[in-house]
C-alpha atoms as a PDB file:
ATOM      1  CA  UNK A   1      19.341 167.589  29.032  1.00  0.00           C
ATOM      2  CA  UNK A   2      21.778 168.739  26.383  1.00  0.00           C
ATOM      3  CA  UNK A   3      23.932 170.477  28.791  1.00  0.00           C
ATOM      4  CA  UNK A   4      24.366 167.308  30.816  1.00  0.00           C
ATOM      5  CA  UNK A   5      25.091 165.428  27.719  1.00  0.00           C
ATOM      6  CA  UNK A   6      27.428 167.570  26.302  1.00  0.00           C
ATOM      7  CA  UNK A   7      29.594 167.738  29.903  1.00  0.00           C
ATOM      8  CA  UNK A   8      29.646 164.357  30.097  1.00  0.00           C
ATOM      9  CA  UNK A   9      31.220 163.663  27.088  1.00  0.00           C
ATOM     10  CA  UNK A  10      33.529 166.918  27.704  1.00  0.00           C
ATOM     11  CA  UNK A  11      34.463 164.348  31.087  1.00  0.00           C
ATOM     12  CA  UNK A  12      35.371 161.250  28.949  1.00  0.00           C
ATOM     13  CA  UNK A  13      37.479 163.174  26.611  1.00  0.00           C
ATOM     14  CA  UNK A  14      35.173 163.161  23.393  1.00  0.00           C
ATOM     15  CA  UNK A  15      35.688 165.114  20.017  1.00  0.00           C
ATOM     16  CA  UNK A  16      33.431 165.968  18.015  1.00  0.00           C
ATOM     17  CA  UNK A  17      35.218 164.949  14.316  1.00  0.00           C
ATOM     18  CA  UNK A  18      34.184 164.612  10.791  1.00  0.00           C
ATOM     19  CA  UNK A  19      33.185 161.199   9.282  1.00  0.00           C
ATOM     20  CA  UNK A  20      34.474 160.222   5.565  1.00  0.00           C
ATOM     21  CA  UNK A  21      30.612 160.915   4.411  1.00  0.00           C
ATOM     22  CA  UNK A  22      30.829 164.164   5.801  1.00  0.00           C
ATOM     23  CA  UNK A  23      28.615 163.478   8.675  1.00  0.00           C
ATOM     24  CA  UNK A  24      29.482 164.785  12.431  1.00  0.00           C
ATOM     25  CA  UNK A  25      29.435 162.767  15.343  1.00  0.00           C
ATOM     26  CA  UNK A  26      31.486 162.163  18.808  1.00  0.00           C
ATOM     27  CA  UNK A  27      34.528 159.701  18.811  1.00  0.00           C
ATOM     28  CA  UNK A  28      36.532 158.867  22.329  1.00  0.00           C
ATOM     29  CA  UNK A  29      39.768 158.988  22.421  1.00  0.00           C
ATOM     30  CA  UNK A  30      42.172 156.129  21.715  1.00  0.00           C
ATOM     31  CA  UNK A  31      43.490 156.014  24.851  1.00  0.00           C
ATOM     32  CA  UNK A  32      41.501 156.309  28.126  1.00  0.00           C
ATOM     33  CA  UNK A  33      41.081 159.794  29.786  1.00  0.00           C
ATOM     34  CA  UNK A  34      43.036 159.148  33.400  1.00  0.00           C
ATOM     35  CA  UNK A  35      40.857 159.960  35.984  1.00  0.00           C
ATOM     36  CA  UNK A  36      41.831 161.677  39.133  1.00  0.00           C
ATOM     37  CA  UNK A  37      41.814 158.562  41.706  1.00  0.00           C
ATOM     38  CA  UNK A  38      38.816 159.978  43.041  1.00  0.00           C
ATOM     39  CA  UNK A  39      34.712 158.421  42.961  1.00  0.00           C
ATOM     40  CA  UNK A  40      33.234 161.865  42.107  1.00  0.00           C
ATOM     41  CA  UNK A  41      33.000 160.363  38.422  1.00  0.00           C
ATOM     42  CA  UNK A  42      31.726 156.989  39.959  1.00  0.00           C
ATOM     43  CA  UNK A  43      29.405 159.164  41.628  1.00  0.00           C
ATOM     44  CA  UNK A  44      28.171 161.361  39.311  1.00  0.00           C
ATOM     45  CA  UNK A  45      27.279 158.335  36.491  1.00  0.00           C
ATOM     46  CA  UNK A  46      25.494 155.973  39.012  1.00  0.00           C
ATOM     47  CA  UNK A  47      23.756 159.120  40.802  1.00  0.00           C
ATOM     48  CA  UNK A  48      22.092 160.126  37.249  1.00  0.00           C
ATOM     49  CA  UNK A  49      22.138 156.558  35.566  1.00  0.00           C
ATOM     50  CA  UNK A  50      22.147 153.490  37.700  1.00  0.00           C
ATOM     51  CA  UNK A  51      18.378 152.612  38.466  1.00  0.00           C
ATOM     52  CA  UNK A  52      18.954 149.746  40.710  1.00  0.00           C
ATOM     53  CA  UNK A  53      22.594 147.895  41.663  1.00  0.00           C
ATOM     54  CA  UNK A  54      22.084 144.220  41.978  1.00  0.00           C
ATOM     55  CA  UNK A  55      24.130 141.994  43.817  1.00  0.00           C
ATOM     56  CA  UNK A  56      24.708 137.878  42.880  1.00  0.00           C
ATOM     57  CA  UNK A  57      27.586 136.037  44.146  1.00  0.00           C
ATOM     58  CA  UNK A  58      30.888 137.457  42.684  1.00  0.00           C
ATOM     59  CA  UNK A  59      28.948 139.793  40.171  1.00  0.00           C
ATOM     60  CA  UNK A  60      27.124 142.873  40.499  1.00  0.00           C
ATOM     61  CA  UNK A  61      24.264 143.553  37.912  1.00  0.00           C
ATOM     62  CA  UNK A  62      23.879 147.507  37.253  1.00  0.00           C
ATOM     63  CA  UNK A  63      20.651 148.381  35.196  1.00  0.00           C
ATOM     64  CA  UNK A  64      20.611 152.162  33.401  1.00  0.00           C
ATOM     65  CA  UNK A  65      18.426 153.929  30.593  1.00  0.00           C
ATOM     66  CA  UNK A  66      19.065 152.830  27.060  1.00  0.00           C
ATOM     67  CA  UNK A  67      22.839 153.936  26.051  1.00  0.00           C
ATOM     68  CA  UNK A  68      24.042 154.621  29.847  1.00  0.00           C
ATOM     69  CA  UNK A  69      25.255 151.430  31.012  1.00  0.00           C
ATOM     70  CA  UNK A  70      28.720 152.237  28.873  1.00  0.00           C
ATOM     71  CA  UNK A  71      29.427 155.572  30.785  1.00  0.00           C
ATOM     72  CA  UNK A  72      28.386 154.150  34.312  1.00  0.00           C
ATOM     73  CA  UNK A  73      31.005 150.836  33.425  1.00  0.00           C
ATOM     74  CA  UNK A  74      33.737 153.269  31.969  1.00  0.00           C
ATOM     75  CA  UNK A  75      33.329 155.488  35.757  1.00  0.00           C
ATOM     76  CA  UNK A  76      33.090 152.815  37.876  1.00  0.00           C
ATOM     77  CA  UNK A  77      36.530 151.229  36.179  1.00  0.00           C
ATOM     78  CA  UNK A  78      37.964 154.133  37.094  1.00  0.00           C
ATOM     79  CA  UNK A  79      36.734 154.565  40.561  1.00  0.00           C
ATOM     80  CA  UNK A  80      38.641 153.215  43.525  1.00  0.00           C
ATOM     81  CA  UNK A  81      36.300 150.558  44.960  1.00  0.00           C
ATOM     82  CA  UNK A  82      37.916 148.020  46.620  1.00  0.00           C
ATOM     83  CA  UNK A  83      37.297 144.332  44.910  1.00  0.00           C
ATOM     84  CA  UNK A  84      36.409 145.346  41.628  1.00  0.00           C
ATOM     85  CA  UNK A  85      38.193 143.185  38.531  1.00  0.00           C
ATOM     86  CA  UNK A  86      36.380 144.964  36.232  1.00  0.00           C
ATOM     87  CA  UNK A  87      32.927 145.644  34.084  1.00  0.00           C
ATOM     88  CA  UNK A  88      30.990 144.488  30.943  1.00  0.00           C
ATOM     89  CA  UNK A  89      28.755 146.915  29.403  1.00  0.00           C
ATOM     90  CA  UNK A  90      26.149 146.534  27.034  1.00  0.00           C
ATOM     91  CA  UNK A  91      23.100 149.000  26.097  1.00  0.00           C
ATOM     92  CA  UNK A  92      21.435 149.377  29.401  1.00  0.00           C
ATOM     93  CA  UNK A  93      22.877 146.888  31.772  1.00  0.00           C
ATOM     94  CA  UNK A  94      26.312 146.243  32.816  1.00  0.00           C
ATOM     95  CA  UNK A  95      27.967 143.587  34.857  1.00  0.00           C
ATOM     96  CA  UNK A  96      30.524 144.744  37.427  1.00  0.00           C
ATOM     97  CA  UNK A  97      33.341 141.487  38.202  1.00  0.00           C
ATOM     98  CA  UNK A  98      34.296 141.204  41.942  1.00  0.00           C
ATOM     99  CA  UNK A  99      36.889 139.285  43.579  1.00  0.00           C
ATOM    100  CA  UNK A 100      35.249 136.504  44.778  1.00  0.00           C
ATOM    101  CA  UNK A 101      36.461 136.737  48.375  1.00  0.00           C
ATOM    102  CA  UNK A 102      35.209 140.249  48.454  1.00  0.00           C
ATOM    103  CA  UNK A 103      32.035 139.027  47.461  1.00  0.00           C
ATOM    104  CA  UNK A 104      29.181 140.987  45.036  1.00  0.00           C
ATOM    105  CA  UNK A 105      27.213 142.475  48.273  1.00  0.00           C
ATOM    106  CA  UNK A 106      29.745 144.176  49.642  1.00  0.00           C
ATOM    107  CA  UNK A 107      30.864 146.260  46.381  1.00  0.00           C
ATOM    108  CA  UNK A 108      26.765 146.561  45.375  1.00  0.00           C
ATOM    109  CA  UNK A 109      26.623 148.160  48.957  1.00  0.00           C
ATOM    110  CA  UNK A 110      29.529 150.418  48.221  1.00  0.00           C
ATOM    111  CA  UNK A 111      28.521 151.099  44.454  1.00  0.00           C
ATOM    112  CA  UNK A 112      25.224 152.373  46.587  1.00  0.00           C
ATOM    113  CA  UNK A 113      27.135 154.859  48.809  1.00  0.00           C
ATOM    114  CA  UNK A 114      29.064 156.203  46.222  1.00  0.00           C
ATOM    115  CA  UNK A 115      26.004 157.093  43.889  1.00  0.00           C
ATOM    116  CA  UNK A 116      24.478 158.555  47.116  1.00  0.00           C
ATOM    117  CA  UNK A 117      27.479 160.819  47.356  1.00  0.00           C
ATOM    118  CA  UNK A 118      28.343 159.583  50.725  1.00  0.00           C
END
């Protein structure tokens, strides 16, 4: 819905600006919004995005709707789950990187509990 739009970009720190034609859109900040150390962002973004959390050797395959995959990579970056190097985002899949000795199943099975909101 709108309203969920609109607070999620409130979350990631977006402004609504001005283009040079005159045109209004959304721009995120240059620098990153800190996060609070917490996985209720995490949480939130795979609860309402992820629609199945794949695990293959050191990588973790996260599938969303069209445009989602960015906002799921940017929460789970910030999120404190153990083993993860980082994420690669495109439209509606991202890829998360896991140290290898921590091993892809593991953080898929944790990526799971978080969206859960255990």
């Amino acid at each position: 819905t709108q309203a969920t739009v609109s607070r999620d970009l409130a979350e990631m720190g977006a402004v609504k600006r001005r283009s040079s034609d005159g045109l209004y859109g959304y721009a995120l900040p240059e620098e990153p919004v800190p996060l609070d150390g917490t996985n209720e962002a995490a949480s939130k973004a795979l609860a309402q995005f992820a629609t199945t959390i794949t695990p293959t050797g050191s990588l973790v395959v996260i599938k969303t709707p069209p445009g989602a995959a960015q906002v799921v990579a940017g929460a789970v970056d910030g999120a404190a789950v153990s083993g993860v190097l980082g994420t690669v985002a495109g439209d509606d899949t991202l890829l998360v990187v896991v140290d290898e000795r921590i091993g892809g199943w593991r953080v898929a099975k944790e990526l799971e509990r978080i969206g859960a909101g255990r």
